[in-house]
Protein backbone atom coordinates (compact mmCIF):
# COMPACT_ATOMS: atom_id res chain seq x y z
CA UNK A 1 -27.33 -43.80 2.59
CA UNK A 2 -27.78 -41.15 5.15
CA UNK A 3 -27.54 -42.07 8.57
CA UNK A 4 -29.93 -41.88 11.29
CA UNK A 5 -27.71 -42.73 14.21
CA UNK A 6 -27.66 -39.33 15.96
CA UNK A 7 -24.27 -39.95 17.25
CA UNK A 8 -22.97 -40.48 13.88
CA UNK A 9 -24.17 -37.32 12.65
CA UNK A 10 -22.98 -35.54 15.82
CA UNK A 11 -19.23 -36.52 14.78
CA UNK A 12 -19.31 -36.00 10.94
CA UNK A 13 -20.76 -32.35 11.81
CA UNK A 14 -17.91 -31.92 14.30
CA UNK A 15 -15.12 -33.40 11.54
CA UNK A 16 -16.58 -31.30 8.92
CA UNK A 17 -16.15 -27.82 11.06
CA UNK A 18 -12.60 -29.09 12.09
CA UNK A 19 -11.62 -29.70 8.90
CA UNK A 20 -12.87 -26.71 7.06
CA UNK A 21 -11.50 -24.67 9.65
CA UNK A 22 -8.65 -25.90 9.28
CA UNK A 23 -8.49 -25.32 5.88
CA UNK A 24 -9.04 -21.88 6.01
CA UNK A 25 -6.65 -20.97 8.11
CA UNK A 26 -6.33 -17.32 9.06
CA UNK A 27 -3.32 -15.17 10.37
CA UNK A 28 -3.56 -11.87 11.68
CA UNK A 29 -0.40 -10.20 10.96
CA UNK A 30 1.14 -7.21 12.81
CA UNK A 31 4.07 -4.70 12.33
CA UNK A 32 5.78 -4.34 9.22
CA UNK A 33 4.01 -6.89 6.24
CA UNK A 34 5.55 -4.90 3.36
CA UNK A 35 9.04 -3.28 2.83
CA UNK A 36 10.33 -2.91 -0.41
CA UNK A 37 14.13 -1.74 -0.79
CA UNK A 38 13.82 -1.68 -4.64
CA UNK A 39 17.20 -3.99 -4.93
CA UNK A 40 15.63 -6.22 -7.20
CA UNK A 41 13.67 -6.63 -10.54
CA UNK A 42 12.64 -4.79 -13.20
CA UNK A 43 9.70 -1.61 -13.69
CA UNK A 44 7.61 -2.80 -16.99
CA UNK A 45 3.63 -1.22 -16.85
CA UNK A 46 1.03 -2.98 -15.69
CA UNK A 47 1.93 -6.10 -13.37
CA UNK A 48 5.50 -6.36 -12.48
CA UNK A 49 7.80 -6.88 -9.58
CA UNK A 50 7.11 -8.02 -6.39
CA UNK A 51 8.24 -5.92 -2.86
CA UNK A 52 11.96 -7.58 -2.62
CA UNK A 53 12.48 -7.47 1.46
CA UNK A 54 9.42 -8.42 3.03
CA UNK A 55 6.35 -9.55 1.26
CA UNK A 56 4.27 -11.16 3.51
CA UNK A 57 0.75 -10.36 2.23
CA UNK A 58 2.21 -11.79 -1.69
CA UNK A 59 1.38 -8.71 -3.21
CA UNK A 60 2.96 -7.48 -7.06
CA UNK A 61 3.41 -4.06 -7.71
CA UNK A 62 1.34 -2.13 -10.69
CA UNK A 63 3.11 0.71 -12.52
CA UNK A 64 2.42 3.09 -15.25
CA UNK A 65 3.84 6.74 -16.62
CA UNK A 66 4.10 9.18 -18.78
CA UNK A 67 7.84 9.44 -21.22
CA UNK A 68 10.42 6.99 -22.85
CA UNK A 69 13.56 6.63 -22.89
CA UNK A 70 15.12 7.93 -19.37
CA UNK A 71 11.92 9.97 -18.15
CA UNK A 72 10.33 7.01 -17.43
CA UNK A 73 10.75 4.71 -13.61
CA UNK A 74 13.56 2.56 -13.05
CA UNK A 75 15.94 0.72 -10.19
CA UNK A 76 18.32 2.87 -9.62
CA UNK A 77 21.32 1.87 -7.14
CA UNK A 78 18.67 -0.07 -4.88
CA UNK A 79 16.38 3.17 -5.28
CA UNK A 80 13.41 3.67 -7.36
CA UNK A 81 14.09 6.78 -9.64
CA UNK A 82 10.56 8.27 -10.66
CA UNK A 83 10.63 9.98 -14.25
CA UNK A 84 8.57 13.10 -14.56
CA UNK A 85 5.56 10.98 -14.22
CA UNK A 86 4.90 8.01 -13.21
CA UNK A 87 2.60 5.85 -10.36
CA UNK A 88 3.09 2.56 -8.41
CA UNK A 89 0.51 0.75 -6.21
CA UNK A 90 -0.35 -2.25 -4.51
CA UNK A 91 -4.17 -3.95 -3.95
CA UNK A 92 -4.21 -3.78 0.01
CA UNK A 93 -7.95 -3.95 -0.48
CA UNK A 94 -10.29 -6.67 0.86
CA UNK A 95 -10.56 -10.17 -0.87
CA UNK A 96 -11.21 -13.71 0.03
CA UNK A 97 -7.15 -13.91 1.36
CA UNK A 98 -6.99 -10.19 2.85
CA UNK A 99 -8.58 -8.23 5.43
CA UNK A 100 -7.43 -5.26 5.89
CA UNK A 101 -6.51 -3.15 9.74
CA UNK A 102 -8.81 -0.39 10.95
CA UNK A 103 -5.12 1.57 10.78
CA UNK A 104 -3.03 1.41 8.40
CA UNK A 105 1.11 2.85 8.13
CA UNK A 106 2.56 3.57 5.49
CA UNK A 107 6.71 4.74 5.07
CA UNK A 108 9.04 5.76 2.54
CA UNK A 109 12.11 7.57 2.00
CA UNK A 110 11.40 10.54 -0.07
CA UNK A 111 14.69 12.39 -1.81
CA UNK A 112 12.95 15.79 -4.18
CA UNK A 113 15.99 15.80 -6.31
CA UNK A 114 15.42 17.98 -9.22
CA UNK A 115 11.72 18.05 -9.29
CA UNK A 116 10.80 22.45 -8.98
CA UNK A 117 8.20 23.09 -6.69
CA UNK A 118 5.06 25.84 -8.80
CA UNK A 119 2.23 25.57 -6.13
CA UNK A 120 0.69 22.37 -7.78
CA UNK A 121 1.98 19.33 -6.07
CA UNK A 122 5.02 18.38 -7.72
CA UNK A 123 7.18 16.18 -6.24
CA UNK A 124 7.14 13.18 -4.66
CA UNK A 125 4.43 11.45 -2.80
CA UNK A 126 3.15 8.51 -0.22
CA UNK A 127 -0.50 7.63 0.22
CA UNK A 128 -3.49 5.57 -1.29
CA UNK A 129 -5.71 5.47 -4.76
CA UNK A 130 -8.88 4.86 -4.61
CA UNK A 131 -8.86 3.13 -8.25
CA UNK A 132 -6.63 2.30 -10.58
CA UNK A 133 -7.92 3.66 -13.88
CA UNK A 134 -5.56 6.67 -14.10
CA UNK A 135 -3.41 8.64 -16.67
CA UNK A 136 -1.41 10.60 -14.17
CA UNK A 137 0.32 9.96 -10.52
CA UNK A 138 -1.93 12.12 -8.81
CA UNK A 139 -5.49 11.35 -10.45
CA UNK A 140 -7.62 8.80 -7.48
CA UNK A 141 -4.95 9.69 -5.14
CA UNK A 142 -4.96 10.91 -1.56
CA UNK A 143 -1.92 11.40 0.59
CA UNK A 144 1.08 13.36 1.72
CA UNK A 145 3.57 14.94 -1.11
CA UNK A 146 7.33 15.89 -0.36
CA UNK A 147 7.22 19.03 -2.17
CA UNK A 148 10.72 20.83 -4.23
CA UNK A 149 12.75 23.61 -2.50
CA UNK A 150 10.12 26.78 -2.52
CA UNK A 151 11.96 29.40 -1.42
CA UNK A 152 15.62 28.33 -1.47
CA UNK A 153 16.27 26.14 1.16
CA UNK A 154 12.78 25.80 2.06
CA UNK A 155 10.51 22.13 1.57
CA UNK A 156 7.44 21.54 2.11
CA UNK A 157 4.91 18.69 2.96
CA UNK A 158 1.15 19.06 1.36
CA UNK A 159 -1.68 16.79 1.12
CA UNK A 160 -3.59 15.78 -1.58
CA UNK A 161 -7.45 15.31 -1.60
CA UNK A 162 -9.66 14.85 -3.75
CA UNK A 163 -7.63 16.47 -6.87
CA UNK A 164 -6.78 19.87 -4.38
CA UNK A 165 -3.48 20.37 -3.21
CA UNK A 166 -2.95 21.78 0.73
CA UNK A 167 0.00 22.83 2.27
CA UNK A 168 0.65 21.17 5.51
CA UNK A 169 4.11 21.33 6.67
CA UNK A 170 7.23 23.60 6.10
CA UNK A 171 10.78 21.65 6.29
CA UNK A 172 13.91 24.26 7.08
CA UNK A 173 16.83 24.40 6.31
CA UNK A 174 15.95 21.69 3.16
CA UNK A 175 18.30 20.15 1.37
CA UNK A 176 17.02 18.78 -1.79
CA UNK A 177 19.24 16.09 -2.74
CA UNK A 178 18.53 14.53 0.73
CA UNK A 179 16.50 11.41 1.93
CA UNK A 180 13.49 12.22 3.92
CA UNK A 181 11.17 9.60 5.94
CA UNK A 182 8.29 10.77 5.50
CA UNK A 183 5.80 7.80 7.66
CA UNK A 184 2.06 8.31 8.86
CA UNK A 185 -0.86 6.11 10.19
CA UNK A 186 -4.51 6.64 8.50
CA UNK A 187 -7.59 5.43 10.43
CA UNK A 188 -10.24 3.87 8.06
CA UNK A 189 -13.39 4.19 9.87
CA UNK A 190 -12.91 7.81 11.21
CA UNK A 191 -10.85 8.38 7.55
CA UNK A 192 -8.52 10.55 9.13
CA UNK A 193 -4.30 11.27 9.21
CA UNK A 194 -3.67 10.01 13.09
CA UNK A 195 -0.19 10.37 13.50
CA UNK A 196 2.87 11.61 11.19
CA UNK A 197 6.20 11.71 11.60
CA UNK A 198 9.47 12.86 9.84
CA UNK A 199 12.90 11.75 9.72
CA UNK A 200 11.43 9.75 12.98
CA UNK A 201 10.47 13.05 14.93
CA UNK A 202 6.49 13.65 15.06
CA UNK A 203 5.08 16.67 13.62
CA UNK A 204 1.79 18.65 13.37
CA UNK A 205 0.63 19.24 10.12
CA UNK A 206 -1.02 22.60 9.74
CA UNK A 207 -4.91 21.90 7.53
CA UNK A 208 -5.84 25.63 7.67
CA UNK A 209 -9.40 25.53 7.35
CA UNK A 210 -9.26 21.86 6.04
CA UNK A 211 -10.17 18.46 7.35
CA UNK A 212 -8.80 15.53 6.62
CA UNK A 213 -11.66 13.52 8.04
CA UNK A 214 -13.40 10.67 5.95
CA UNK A 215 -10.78 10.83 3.25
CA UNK A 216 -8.79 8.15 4.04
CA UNK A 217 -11.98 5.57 4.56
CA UNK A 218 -11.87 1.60 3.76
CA UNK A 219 -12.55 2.79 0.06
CA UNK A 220 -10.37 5.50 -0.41
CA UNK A 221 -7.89 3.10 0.82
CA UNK A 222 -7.67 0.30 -1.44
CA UNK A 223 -4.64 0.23 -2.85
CA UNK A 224 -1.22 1.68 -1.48
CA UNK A 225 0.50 4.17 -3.60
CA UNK A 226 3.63 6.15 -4.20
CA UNK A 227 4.29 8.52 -6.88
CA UNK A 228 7.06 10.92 -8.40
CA UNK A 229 5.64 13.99 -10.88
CA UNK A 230 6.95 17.16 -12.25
CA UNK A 231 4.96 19.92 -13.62
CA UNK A 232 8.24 22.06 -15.09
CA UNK A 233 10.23 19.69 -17.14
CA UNK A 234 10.52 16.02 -18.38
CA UNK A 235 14.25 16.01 -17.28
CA UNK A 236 12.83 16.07 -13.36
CA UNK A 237 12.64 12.99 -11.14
CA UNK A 238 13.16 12.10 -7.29
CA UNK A 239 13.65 9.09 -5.59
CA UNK A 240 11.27 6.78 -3.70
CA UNK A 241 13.43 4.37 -0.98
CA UNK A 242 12.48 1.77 1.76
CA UNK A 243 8.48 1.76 1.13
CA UNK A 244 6.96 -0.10 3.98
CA UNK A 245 3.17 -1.17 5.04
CA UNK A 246 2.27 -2.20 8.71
CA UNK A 247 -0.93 -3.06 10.39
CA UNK A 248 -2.36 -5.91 11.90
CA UNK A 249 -3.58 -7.36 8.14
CA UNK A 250 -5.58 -10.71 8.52
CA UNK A 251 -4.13 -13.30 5.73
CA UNK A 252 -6.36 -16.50 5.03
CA UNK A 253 -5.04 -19.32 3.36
CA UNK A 254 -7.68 -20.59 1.29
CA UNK A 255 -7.36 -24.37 0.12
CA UNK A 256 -7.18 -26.01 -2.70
CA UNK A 257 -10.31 -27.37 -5.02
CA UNK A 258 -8.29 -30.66 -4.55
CA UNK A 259 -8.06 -30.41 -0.66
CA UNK A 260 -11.43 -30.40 -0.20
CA UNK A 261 -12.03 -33.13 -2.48
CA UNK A 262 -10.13 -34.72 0.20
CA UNK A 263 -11.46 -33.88 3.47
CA UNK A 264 -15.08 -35.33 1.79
CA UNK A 265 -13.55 -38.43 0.54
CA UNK A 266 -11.38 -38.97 3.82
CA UNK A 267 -15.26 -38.12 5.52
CA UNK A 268 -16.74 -40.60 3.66
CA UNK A 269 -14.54 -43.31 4.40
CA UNK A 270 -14.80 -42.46 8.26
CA UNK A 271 -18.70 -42.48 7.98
CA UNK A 272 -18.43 -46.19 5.67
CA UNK A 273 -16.78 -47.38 9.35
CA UNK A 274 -19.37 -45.94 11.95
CA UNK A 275 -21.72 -48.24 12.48
């Protein structure tokens, strides 16, 4: 029967609120949330592993390439070794459990290896897809790419848009067989690169006549990605190391169909006693 004492009312509404709120709790995360060192697991395509260090938004990696046999992805002494072609990303994107930061970081350790730079973006790469429906690493992707040796001893960093290669950044003195951190900070509502930095020292990146701005927006930015791809050979691959994700991510824990069953039963009871 409903009530009609106003002071009974006044304290369900307030235990209702309470309770629900406290159901859905929220956390608002900061620093690093993922960091994978690629020590553990197994690459299959489609679903597969989950980041092995820190996981703290409970994401699981997706994966697909090109090749069989050893040109495809695999863990390689606590390193991910790329094949000619292949593409890994995780669904940062907004949902009922994740927010997602105005900025966003992202970090890897890039090593080239054998991959030959020709002036169309091989190599390998750190940055975001904007879907998931692809057939090669760099189709819905936008980001930074650690270029091959072009001259000798000479690396570069370019950026991708929206399927057209830039360069950005020259690296001297390059050594090919080397680990490079390659770590930058994209801002979602301008859509813009904000800060980069490599091997910890920041560095300008050189757009030409380009702009970078509203590429990197809340779409664009949907799922993190990192990517390995040769255009010369199937025998090609680099390595992808240490791939991290910080911002201040909001997490809600959502409850249980059977936790609110209880709150309403445990609200009913209360109300049976209120006179």
């Amino acid at each position: 029967m409903k009530s009609n004492n106003p002071i009974k009312r006044f304290l369900l509404g307030g235990i209702t609120t309470c309770a629900l709120l406290g159901a859905f709790e929220a956390h608002a995360l900061a620093a690093v949330v993922i960091h994978d060192a690629f020590t553990t697991g197994t690459l299959e395509k489609g679903l597969n592993r989950q980041p092995d260090t820190i996981n703290t938004l409970n994401l699981t990696w997706s994966s697909g390439w090109q090749g069989s046999g050893t040109q495809i992805p695999s863990l390689e002494d606590g390193r991910l070794r790329t094949g000619f072609n292949s593409w890994h990303y995780l669904d940062i994107s907004n949902s009922a459990t994740l927010t997602k930061p105005t900025e966003i970081t992202l970090s890897a350790d890039l090593t080239v290896n054998n991959i030959a730079q020709n002036n169309s973006g091989a190599g390998v790469a750190l940055g975001f897809y904007s879907a998931t429906t692809m057939a090669s690493a760099q189709q819905h992707f936008n980001g930074l790419i650690l270029e091959g040796e072009y001259p000798a001893n000479t690396g570069r960093i370019s950026i991708w848009i929206n399927g057209t290669r830039i360069d950005a950044y020259t690296i001297a003195d390059f050594d090919k067989a080397a680990s490079y951190n390659l770590k930058y900070t994209v801002n979602t509502s301008t859509g813009s690169i904000t800060s980069v930095y490599l091997n910890g020292a920041a560095i300008t990146l050189n757009w030409k006549t380009q702009t970078n701005a509203g590429i990197f927006t809340d779409a664009n930015t949907n799922y993190a990605g990192i990517w390995g791809r040769s255009n010369n050979s199937v025998d090609q691959f680099g390595y992808i190391d240490n791939f991290k994700i910080e911002g201040d991510f909001v997490v809600s824990q959502v409850p249980e169909p059977a936790t609110v069953a209880a709150f309403r039963i445990g609200i009913t009871a209360f109300a049976s006693g209120i006179d």
